[in-house]
Protein backbone atom coordinates (compact mmCIF):
# COMPACT_ATOMS: atom_id res chain seq x y z
CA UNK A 1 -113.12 33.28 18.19
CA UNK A 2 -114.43 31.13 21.14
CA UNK A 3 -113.66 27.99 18.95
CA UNK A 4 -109.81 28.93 18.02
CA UNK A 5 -109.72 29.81 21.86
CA UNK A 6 -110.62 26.30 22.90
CA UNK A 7 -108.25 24.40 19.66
CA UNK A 8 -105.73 26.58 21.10
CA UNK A 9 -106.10 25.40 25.05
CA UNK A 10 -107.20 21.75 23.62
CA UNK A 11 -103.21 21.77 22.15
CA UNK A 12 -101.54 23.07 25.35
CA UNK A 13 -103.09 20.77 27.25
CA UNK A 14 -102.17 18.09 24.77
CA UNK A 15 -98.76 19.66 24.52
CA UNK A 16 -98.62 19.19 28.72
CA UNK A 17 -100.15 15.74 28.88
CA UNK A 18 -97.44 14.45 26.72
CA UNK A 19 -94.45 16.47 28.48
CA UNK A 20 -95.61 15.35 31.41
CA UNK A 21 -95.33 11.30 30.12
CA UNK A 22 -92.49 11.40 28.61
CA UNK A 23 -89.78 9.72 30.30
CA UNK A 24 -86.46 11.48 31.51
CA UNK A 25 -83.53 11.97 29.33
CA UNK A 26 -81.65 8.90 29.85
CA UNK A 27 -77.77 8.94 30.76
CA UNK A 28 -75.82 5.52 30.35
CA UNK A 29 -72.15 5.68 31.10
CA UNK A 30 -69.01 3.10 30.35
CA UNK A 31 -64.89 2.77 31.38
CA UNK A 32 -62.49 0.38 31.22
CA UNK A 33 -58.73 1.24 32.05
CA UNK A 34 -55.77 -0.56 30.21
CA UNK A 35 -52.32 -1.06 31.41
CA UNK A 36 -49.56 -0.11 29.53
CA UNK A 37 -45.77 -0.88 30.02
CA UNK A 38 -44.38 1.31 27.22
CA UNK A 39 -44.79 3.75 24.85
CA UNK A 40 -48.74 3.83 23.59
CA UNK A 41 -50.54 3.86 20.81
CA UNK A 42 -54.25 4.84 21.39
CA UNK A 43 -57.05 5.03 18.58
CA UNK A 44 -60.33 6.61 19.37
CA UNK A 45 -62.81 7.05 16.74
CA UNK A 46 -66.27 7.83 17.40
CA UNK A 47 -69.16 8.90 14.09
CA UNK A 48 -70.92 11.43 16.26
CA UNK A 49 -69.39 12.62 19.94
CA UNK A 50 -67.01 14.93 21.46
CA UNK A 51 -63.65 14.04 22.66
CA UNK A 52 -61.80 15.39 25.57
CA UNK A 53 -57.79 14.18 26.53
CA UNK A 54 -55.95 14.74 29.25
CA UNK A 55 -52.36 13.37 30.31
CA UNK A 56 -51.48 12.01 33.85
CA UNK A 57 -48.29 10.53 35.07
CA UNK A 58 -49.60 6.66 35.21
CA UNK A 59 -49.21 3.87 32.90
CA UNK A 60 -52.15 3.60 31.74
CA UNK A 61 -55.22 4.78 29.48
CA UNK A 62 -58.47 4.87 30.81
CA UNK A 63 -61.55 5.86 28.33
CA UNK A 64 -64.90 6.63 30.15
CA UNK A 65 -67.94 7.06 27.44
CA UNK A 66 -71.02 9.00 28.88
CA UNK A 67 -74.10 9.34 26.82
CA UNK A 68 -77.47 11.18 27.20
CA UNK A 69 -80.70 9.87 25.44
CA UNK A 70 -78.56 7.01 24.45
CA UNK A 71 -78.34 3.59 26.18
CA UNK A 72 -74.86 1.84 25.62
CA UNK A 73 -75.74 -1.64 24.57
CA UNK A 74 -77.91 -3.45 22.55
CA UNK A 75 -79.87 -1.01 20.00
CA UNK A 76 -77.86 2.03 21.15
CA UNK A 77 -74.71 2.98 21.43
CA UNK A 78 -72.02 0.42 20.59
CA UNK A 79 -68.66 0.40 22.36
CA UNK A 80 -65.83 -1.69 20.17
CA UNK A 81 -62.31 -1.75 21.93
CA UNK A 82 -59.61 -4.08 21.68
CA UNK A 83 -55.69 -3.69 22.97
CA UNK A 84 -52.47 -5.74 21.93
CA UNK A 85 -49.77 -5.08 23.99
CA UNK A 86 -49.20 -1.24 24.17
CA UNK A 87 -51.88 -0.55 21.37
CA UNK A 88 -55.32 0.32 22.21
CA UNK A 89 -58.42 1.40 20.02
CA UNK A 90 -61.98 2.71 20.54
CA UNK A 91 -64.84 2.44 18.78
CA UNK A 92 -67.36 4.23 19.96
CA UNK A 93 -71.12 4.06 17.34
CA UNK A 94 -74.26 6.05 17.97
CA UNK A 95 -77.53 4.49 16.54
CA UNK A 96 -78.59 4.96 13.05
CA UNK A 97 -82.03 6.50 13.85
CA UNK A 98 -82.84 8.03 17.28
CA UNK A 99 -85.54 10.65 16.65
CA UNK A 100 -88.85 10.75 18.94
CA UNK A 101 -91.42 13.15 19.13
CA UNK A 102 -89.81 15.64 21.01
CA UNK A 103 -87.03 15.54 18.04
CA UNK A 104 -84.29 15.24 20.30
CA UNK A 105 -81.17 13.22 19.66
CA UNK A 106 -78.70 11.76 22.03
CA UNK A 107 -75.16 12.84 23.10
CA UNK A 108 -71.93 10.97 23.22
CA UNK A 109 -68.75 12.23 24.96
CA UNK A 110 -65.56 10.57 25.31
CA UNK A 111 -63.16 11.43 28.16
CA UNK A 112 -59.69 10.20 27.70
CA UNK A 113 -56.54 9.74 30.14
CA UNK A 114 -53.37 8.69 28.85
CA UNK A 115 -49.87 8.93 29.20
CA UNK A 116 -47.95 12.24 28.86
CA UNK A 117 -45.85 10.10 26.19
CA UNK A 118 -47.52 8.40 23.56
CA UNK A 119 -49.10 8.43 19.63
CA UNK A 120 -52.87 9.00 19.42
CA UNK A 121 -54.95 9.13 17.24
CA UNK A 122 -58.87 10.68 17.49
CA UNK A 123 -61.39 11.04 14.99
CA UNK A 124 -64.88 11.82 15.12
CA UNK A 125 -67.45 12.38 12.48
CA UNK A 126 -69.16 15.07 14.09
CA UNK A 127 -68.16 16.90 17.76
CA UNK A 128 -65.76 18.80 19.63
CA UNK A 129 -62.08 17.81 20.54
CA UNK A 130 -60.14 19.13 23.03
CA UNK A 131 -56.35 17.64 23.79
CA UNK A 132 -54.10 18.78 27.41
CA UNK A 133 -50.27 18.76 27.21
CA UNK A 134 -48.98 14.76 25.11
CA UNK A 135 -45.78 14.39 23.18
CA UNK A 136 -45.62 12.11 20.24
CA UNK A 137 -47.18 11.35 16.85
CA UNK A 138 -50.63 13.14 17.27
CA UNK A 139 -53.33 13.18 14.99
CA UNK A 140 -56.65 14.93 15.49
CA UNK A 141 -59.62 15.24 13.04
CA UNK A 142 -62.93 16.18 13.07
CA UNK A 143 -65.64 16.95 10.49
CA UNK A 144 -67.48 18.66 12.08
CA UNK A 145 -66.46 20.56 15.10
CA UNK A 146 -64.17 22.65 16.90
CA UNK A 147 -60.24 21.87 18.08
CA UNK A 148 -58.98 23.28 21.16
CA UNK A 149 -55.66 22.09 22.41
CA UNK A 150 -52.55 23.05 24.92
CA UNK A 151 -49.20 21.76 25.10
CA UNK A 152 -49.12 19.25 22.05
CA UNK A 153 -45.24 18.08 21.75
CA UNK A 154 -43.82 16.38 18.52
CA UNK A 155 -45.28 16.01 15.31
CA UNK A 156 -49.21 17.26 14.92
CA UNK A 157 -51.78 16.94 12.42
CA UNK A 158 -55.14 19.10 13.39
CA UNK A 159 -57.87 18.78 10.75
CA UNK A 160 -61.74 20.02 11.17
CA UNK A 161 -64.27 19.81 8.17
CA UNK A 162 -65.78 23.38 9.54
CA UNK A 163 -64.70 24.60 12.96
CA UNK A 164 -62.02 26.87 14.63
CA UNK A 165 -58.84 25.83 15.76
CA UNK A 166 -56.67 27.09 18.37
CA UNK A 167 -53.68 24.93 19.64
CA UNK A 168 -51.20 26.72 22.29
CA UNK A 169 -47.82 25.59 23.51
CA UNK A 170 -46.91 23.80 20.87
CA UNK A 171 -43.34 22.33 20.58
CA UNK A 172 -42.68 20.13 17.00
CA UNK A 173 -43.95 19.95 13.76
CA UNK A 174 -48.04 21.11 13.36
CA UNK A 175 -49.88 20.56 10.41
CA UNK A 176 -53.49 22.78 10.95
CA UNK A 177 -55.91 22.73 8.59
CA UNK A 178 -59.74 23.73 8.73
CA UNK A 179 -62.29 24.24 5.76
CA UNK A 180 -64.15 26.86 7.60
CA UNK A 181 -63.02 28.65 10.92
CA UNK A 182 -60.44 30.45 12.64
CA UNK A 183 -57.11 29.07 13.69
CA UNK A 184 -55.16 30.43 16.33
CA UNK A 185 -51.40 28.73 17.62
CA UNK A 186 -48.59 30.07 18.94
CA UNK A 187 -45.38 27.84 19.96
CA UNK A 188 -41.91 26.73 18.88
CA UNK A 189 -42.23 25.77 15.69
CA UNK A 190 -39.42 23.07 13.44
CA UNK A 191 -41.91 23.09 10.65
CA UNK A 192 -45.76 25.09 10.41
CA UNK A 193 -48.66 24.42 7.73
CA UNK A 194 -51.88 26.21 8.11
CA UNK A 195 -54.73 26.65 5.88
CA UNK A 196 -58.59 27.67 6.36
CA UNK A 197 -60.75 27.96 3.88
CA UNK A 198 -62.95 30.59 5.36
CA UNK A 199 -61.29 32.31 8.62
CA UNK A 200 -58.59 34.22 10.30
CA UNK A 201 -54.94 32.82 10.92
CA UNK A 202 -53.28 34.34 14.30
CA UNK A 203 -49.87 32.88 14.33
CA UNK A 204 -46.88 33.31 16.87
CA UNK A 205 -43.47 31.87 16.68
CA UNK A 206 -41.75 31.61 19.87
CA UNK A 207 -38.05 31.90 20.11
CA UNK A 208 -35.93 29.33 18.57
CA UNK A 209 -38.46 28.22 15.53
CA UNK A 210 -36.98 27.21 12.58
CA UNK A 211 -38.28 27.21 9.28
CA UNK A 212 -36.94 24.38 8.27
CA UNK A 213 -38.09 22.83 4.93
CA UNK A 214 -40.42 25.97 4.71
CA UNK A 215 -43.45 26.98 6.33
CA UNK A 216 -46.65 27.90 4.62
CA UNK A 217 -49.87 30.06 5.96
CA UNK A 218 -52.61 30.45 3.36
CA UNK A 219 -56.40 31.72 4.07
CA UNK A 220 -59.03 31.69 1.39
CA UNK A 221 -60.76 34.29 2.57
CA UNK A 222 -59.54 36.43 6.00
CA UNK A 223 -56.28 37.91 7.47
CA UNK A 224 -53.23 36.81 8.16
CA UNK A 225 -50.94 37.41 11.44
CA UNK A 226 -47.38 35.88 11.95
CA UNK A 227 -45.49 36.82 14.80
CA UNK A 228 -41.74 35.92 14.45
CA UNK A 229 -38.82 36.18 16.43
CA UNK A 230 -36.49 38.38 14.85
CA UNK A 231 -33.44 36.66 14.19
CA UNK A 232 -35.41 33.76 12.21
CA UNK A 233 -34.06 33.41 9.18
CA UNK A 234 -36.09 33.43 5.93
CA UNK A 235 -36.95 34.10 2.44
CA UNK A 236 -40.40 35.89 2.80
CA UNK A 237 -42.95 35.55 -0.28
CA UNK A 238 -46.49 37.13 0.91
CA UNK A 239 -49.04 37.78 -1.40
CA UNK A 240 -53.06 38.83 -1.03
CA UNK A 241 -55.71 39.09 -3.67
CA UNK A 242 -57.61 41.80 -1.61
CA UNK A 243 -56.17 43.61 0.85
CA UNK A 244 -52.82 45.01 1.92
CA UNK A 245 -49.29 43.85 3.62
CA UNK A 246 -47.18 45.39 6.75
CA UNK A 247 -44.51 44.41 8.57
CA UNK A 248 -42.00 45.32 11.40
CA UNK A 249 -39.51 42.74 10.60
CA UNK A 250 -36.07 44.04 8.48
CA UNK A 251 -36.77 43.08 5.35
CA UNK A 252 -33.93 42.94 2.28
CA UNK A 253 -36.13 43.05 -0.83
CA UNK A 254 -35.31 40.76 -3.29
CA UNK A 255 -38.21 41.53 -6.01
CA UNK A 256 -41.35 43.48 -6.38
CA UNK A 257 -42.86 45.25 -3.57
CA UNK A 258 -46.38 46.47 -3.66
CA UNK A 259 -49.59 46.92 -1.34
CA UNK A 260 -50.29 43.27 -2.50
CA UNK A 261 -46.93 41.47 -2.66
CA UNK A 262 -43.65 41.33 -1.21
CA UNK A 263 -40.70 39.15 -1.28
CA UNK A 264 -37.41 39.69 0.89
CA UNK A 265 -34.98 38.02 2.35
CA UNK A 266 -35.72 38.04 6.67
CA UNK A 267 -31.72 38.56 8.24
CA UNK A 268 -29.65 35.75 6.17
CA UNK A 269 -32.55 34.47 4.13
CA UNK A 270 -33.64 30.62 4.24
CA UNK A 271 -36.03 28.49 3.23
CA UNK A 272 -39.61 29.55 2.31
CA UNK A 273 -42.10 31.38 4.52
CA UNK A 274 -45.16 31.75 2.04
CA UNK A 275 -47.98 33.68 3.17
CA UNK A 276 -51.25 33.75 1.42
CA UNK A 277 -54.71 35.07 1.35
CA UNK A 278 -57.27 35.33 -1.05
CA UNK A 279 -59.21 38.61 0.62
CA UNK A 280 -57.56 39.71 3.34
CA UNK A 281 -54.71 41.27 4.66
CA UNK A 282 -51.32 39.64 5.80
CA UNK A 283 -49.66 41.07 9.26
CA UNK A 284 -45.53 40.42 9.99
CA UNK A 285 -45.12 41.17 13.41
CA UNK A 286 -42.12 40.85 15.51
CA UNK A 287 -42.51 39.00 19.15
């Protein structure tokens, strides 16, 4: 006993020596601010960090990298920009290997200001995005990581390998998409794709959507809820593998109606509004 008494004080005290040497978690930072004189295009791309935009009245992008654990610089984090004329791009790299006794990786964020008008494009490998009111071509995607964004204008792509997505105030054509996680928008809609492989879908269409070309909502596994305005016009096909479908929409049925599928014509029919879940139930609501 007295023995497995002293190991066990002999490794705390190890345990304290060692906190007490090793040296603080470091914090590097970088920023550089580019002029523009039109419409932008920005490209950030980092392999492992989170990415945060905002949108300011200037002409100009500034990019401001902050890092924890990580130097920026020679054998740690690598910073690769370039711009020609109105087009910028960011590269931001973490190391290969970073892993010390204490098992403790580094951190890389990436905080963006930009234009309210311009096409960006962000991708990381792994981390969180988050994107405040820009109109243009807009392109998020992560693999790893949750989406969170307000006030996107114009035509949007949002893509994450396995995390939620929630995008409000939308105004365009969105294109959502996440293999695992939740996805919640709600805006005007000209055209609306949105598919998770695992996860909820909590849709609402504000008033003058339009279906245009057809709109499509399909969960592997989870529930569907569209909220519509009611004089959008559409031809309704909704179908679950496991579960049931409502609605409090007029519907004019235009073939078979059961707990697990329905197709109808919403007020003077239209193009396609297919709604789809493997297990799960699929909600028409009216806004």
């Amino acid at each position: 006993m007295t023995r497995t008494v002293l190991m066990s004080a002999a490794l705390l005290f190890g345990a304290a020596v060692l906190a007490a040497a090793a040296p603080a978690a470091h914090a590097d930072d970088w920023s550089k601010t580019y002029a523009i004189n039109g419409r932008a295009d920005l490209h950030v791309q980092t392999d492992d960090g989170a990415v945060s935009v905002t949108s300011s009245d200037q002409n100009e992008i500034y990019v401001h990298v902050t890092t924890t654990r990580y130097t920026i610089g020679s054998g740690g984090v690598s910073i690769d920009q370039s711009q020609n004329g109105n087009s910028v791009e960011v590269r931001v790299r973490t190391p290969r290997m970073h892993w010390g006794f204490f098992g403790s990786s580094g951190t890389v964020h990436v905080d963006v200001r930009v234009p309210r008008n311009l096409n960006l494009d962000v991708n990381t490998g792994d981390g969180n995005v988050s994107a405040q009111p820009v109109s243009g071509n807009i392109r998020i995607v992560t693999g790893d990581g949750n989406i969170d964004a307000n006030g996107l204008h114009g035509s949007v792509y949002l893509h994450s390998g396995d995390g939620r997505i929630e995008s409000s105030g939308m105004d365009g054509s969105l294109q959502v998409d996440t293999g695992d996680g939740h996805i919640t928008i709600d805006g005007r809609f000209d055209s609306l794709q949105a598919k998770t492989g695992d996860g909820s879908i909590d849709a609402s269409a504000a008033t003058g959507s339009k279906i245009g070309e057809g709109w499509s909502l399909h969960s592997g596994d989870g529930r569907i809820t569209l909220r519509v305005p009611t004089d959008l016009n559409a031809e309704l096909d909704a179908h679950t593998g496991d579960g049931s479908i409502s609605w409090d929409i007029p519907l004019t049925f235009t073939g078979t109606v059961n707990r697990s599928y329905v197709r109808g014509k919403m007020n003077q029919g239209g193009p396609l509004l297919k709604l789809s879940s493997g297990d799960g139930s699929i909600h028409i609501e009216k806004i």
